[in-house]
C-alpha atoms as a PDB file:
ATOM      1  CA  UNK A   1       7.392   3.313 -30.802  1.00  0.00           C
ATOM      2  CA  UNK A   2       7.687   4.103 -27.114  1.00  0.00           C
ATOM      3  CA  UNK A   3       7.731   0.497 -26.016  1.00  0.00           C
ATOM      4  CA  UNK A   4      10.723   0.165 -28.616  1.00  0.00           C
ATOM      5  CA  UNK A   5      12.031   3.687 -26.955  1.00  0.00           C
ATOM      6  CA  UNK A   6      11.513   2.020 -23.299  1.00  0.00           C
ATOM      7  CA  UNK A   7      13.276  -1.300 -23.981  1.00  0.00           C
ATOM      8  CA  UNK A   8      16.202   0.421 -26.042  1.00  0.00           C
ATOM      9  CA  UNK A   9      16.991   2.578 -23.082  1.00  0.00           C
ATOM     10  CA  UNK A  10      16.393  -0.280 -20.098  1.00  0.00           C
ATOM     11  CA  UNK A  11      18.879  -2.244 -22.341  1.00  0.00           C
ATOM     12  CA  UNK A  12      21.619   0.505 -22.155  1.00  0.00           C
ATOM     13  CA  UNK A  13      20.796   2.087 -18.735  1.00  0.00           C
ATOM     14  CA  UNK A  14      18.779  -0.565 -16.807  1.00  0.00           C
ATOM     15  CA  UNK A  15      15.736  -0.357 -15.618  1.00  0.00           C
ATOM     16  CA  UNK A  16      14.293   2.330 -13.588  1.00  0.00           C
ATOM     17  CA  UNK A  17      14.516   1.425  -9.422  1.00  0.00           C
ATOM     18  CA  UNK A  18      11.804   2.991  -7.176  1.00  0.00           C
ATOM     19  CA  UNK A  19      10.986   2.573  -3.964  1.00  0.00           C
ATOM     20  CA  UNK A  20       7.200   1.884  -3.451  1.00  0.00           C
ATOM     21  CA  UNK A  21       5.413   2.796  -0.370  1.00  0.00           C
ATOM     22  CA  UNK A  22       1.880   1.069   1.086  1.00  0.00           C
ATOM     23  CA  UNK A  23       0.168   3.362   2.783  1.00  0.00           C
ATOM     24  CA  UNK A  24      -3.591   3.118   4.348  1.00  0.00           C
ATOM     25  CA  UNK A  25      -5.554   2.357   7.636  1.00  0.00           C
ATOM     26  CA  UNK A  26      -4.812  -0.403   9.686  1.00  0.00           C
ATOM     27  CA  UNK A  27      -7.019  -3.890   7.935  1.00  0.00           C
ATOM     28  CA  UNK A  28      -7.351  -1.880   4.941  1.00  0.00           C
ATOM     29  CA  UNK A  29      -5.443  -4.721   3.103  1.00  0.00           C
ATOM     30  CA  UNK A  30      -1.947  -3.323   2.487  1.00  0.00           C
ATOM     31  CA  UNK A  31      -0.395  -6.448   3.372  1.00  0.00           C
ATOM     32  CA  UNK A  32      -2.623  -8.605   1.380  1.00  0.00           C
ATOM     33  CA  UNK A  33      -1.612  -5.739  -1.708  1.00  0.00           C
ATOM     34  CA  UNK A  34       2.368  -6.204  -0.755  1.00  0.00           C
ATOM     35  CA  UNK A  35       2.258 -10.171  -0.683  1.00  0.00           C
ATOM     36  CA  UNK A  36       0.456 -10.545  -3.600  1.00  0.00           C
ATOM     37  CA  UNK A  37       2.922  -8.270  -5.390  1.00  0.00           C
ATOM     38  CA  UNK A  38       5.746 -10.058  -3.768  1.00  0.00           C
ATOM     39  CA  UNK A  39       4.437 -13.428  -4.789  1.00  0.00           C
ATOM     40  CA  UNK A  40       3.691 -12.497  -8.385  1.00  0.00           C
ATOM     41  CA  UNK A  41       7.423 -10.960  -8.766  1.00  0.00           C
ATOM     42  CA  UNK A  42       9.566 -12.649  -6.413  1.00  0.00           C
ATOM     43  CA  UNK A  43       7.413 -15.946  -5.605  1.00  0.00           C
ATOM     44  CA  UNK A  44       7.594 -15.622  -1.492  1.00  0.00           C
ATOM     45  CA  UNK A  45       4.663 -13.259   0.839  1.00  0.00           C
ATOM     46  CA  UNK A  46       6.078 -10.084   2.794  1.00  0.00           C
ATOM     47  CA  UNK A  47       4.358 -10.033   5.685  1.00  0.00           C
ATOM     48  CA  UNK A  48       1.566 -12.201   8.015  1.00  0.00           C
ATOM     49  CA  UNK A  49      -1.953 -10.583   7.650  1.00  0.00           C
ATOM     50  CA  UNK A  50      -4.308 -10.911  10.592  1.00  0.00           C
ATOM     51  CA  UNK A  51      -7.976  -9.712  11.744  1.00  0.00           C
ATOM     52  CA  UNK A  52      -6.769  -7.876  14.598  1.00  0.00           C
ATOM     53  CA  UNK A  53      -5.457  -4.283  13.819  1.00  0.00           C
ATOM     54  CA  UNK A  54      -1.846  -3.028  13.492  1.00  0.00           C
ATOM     55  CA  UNK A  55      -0.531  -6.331  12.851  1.00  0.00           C
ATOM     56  CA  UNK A  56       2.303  -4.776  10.920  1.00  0.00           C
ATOM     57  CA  UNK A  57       3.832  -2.419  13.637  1.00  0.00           C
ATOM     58  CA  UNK A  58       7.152  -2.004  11.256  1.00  0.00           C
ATOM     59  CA  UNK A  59       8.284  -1.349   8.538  1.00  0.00           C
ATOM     60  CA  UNK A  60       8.655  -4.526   5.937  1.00  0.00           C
ATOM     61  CA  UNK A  61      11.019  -4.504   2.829  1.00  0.00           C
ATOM     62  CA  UNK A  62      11.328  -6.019   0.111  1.00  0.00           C
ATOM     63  CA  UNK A  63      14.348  -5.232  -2.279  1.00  0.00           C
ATOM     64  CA  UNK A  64      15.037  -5.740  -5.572  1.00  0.00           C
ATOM     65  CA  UNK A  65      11.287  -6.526  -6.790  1.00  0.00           C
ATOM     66  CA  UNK A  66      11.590  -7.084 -10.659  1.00  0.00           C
ATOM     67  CA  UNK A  67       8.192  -6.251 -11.860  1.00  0.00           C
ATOM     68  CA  UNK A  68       7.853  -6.527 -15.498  1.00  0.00           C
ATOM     69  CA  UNK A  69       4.587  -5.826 -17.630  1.00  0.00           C
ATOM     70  CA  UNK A  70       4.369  -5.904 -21.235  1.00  0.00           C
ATOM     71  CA  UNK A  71       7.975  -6.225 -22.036  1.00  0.00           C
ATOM     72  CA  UNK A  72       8.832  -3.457 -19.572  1.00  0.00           C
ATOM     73  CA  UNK A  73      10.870  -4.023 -16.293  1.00  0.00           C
ATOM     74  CA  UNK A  74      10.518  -1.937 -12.999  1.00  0.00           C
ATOM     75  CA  UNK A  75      12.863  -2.118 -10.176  1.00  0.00           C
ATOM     76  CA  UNK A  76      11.132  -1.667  -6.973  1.00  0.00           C
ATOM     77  CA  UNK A  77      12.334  -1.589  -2.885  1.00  0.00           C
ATOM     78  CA  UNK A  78       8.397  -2.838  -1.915  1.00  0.00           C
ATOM     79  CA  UNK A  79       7.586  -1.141   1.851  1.00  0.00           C
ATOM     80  CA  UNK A  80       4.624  -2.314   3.477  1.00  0.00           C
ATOM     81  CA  UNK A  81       3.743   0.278   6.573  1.00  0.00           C
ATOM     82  CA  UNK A  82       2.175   0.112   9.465  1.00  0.00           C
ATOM     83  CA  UNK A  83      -1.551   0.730   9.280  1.00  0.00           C
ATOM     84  CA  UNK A  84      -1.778   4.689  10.482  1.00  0.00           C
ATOM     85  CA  UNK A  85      -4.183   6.125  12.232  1.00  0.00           C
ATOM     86  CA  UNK A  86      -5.330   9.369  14.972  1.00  0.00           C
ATOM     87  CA  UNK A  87      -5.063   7.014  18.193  1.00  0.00           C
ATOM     88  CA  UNK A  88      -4.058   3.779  19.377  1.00  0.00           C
ATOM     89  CA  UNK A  89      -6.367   2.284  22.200  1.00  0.00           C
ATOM     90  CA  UNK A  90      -5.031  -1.071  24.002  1.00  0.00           C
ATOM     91  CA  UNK A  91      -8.295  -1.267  24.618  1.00  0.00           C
ATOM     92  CA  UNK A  92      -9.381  -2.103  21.080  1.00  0.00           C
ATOM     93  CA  UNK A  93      -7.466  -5.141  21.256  1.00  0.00           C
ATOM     94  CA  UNK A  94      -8.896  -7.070  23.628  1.00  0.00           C
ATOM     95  CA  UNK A  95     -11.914  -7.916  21.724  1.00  0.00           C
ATOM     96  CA  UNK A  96      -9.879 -10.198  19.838  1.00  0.00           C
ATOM     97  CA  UNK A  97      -8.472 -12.368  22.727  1.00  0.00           C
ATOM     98  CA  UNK A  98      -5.500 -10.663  23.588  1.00  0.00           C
ATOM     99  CA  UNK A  99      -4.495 -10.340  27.296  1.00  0.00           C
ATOM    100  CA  UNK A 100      -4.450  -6.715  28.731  1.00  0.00           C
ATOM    101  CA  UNK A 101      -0.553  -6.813  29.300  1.00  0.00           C
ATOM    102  CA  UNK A 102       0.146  -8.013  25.341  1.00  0.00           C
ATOM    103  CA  UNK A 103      -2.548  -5.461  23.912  1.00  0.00           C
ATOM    104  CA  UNK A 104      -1.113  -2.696  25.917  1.00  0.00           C
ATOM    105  CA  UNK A 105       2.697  -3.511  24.692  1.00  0.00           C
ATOM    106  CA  UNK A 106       1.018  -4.394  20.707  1.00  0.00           C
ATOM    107  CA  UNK A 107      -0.333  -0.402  21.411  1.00  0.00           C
ATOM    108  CA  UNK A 108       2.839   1.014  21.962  1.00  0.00           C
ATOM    109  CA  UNK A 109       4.284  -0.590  19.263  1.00  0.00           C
ATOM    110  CA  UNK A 110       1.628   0.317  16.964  1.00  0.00           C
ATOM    111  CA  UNK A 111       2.227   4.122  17.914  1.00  0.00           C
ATOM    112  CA  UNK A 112       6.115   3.574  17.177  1.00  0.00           C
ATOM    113  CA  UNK A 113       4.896   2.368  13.712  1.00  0.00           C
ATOM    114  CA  UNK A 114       3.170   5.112  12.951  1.00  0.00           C
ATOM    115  CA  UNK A 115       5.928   7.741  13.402  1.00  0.00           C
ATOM    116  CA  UNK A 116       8.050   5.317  11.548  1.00  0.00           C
ATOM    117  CA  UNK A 117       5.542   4.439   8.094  1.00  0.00           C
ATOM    118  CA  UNK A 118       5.511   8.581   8.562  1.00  0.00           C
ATOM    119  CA  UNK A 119       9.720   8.981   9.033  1.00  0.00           C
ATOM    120  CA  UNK A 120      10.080   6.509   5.663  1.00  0.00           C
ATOM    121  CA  UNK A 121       8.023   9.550   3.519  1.00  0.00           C
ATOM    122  CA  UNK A 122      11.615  10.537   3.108  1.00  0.00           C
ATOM    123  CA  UNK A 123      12.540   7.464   1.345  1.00  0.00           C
ATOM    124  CA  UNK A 124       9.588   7.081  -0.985  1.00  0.00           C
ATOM    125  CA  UNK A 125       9.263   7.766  -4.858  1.00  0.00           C
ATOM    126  CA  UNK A 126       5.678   6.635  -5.319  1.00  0.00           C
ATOM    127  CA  UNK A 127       3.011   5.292  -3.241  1.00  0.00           C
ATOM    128  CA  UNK A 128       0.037   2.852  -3.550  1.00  0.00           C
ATOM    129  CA  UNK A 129      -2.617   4.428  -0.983  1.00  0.00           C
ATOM    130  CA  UNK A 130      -4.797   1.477   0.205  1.00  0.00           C
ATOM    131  CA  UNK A 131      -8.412   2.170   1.211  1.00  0.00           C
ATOM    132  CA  UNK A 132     -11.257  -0.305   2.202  1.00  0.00           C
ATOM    133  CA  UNK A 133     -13.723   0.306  -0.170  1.00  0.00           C
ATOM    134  CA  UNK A 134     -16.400  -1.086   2.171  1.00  0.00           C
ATOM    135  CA  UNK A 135     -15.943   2.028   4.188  1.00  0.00           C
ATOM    136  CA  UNK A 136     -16.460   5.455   4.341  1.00  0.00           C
ATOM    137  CA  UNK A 137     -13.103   6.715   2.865  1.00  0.00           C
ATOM    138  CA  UNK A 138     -13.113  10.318   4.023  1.00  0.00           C
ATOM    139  CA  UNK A 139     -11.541   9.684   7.170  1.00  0.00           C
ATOM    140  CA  UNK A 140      -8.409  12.084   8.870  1.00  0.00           C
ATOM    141  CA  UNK A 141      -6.600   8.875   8.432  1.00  0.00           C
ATOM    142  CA  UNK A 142      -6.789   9.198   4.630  1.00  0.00           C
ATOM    143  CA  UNK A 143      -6.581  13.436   4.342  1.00  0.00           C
ATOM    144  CA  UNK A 144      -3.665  13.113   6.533  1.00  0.00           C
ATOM    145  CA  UNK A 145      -1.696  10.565   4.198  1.00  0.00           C
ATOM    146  CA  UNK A 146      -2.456  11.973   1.416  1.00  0.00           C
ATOM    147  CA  UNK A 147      -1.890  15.617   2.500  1.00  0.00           C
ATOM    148  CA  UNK A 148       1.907  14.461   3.343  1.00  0.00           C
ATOM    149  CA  UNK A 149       2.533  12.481   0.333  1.00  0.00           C
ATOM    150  CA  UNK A 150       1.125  15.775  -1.535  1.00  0.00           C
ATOM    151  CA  UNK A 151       3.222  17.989   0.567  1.00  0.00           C
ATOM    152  CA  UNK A 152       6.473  15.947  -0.556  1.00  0.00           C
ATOM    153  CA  UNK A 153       5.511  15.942  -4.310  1.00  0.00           C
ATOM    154  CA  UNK A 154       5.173  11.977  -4.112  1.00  0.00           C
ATOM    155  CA  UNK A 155       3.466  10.358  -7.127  1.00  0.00           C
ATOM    156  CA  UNK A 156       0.033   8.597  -5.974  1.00  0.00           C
ATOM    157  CA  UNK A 157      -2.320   5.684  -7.068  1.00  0.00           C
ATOM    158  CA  UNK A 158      -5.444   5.381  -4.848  1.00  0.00           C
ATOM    159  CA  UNK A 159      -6.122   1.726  -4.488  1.00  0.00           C
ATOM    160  CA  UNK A 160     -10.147   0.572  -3.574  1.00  0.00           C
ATOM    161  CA  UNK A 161      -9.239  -2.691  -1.537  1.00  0.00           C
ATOM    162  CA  UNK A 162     -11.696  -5.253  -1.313  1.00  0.00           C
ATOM    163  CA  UNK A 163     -14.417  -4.899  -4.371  1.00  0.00           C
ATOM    164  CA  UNK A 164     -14.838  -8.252  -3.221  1.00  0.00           C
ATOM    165  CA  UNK A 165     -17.182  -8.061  -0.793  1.00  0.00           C
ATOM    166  CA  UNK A 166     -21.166  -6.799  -0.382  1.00  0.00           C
ATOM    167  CA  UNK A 167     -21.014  -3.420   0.337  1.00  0.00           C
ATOM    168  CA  UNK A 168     -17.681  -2.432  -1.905  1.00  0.00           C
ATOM    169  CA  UNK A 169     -18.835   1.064  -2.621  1.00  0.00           C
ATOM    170  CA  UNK A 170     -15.416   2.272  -5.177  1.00  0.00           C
ATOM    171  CA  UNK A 171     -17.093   5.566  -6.355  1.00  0.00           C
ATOM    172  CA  UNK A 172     -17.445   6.761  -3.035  1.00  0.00           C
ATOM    173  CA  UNK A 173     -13.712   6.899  -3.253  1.00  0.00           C
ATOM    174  CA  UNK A 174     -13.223   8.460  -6.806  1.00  0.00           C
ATOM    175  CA  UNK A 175     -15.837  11.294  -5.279  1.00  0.00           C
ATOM    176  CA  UNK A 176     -13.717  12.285  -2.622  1.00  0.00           C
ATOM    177  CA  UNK A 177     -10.546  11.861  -3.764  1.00  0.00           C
ATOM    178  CA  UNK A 178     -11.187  13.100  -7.620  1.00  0.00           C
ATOM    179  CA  UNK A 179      -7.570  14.163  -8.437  1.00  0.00           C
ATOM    180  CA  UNK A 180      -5.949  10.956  -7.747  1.00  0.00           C
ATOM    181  CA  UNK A 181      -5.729   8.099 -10.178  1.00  0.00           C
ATOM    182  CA  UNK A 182      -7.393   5.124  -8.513  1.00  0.00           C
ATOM    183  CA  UNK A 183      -8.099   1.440  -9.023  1.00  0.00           C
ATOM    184  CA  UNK A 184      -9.885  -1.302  -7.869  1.00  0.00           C
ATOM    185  CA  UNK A 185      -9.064  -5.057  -6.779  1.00  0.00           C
ATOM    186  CA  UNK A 186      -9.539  -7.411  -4.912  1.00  0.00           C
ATOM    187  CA  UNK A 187      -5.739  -7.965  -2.878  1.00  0.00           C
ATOM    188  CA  UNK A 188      -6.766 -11.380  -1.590  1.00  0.00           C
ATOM    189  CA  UNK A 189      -8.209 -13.324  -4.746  1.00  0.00           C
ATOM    190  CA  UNK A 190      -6.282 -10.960  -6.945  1.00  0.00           C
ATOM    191  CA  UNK A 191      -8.967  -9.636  -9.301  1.00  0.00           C
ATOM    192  CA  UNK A 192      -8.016  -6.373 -11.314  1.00  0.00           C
ATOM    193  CA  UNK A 193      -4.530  -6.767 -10.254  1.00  0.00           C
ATOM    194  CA  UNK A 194      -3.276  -6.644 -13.491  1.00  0.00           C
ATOM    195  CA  UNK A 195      -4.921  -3.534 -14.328  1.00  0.00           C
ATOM    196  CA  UNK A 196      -2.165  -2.080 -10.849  1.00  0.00           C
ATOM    197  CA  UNK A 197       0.468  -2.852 -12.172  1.00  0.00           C
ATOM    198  CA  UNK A 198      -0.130  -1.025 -15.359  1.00  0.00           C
ATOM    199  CA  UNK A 199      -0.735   2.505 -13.882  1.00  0.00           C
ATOM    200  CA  UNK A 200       1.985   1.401 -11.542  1.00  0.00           C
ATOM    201  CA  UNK A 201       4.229   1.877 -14.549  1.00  0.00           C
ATOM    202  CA  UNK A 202       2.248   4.400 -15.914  1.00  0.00           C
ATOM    203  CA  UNK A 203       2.871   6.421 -13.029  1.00  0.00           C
ATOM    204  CA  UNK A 204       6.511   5.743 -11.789  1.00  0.00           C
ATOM    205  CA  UNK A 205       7.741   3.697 -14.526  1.00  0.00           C
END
């Protein structure tokens, strides 16, 4: 009866549009998340995922995603952020190869990123919050996103990144984040994915 109720009024009104923000830690997969959701809906990848941290330093869009699950259809604007976190060391980059003079301009971008991801709050409906679940999820990092999202009244789905590999520890996530509705996957081979996009819809749609 409420599918029927759904599709009668997405036939008459169109379906709902949200924006959809990624939020989480630098190489907690968010990227991964948005380009597998961009290549299931619109068949092309958002954004280049790399080892070394704060590869996305801006803001990337994606308009007029079309997700549709079980007859449904959800209008998104898809915006993968840049990873946030407390500090931003040039320093940390240089274990990866980088040259002092790139790492310390890749820093100050990074730090520009940040106050942007946090400026776009304003233009957010829902958000996916993207944890590794390899690590120790009670971070500032993770309080601090979720405390603003909270503050603005923003619906959000706790995602437990990378169940994939040895170590994936999910419940340590449901245990300190308890009132949140969370699920795990796998962004990079894709596992559990489907079971997203359902409380996706069951959330915003």
């Amino acid at each position: 009866m409420l599918d029927w109720l759904h599709s009668l009024v997405e036939r008459f009104f169109g379906a709902k549009s949200v924006s959809l923000g990624l939020y989480g830690a630098p190489n907690a997969g968010k990227t991964t998340l948005a380009n597998k959701i961009s290549m299931d809906f619109v068949g092309e990848p958002l954004g280049k995922v790399s080892e070394v941290p704060h590869e996305t330093r801006v803001v990337q869009k994606k308009e007029k995603v079309s997700m549709k699950v079980n007859g449904r259809k959800l209008n998104m604007n898809l915006l993968d952020m840049p990873g946030i976190a407390t500090k931003v060391d040039y320093r940390d980059f240089l274990k990866y190869g980088i040259d002092k003079e790139k790492a310390r301009v890749r820093a100050k971008e990074a730090t520009k990123g940040i106050i942007e991801a946090i400026k776009w709050l304003e233009n957010v409906d829902a958000a996916l919050v993207v944890m590794d679940s390899t690590e120790d999820p009670y971070t500032q990092v993770n309080i601090t996103i979720l405390g603003n999202l909270e503050a603005r009244n923003i619906p959000v789905i706790l995602v437990a990144n990378k169940i994939d590999l040895p170590g994936s520890n999910v419940k340590r996530i449901k245990e300190a984040f308890p009132q949140y509705p969370l699920v795990r996957i796998s962004a990079k081979n894709g596992h559990n994915i489907d079971e997203l996009y359902k409380t996706i819809f069951e959330r915003v749609g």
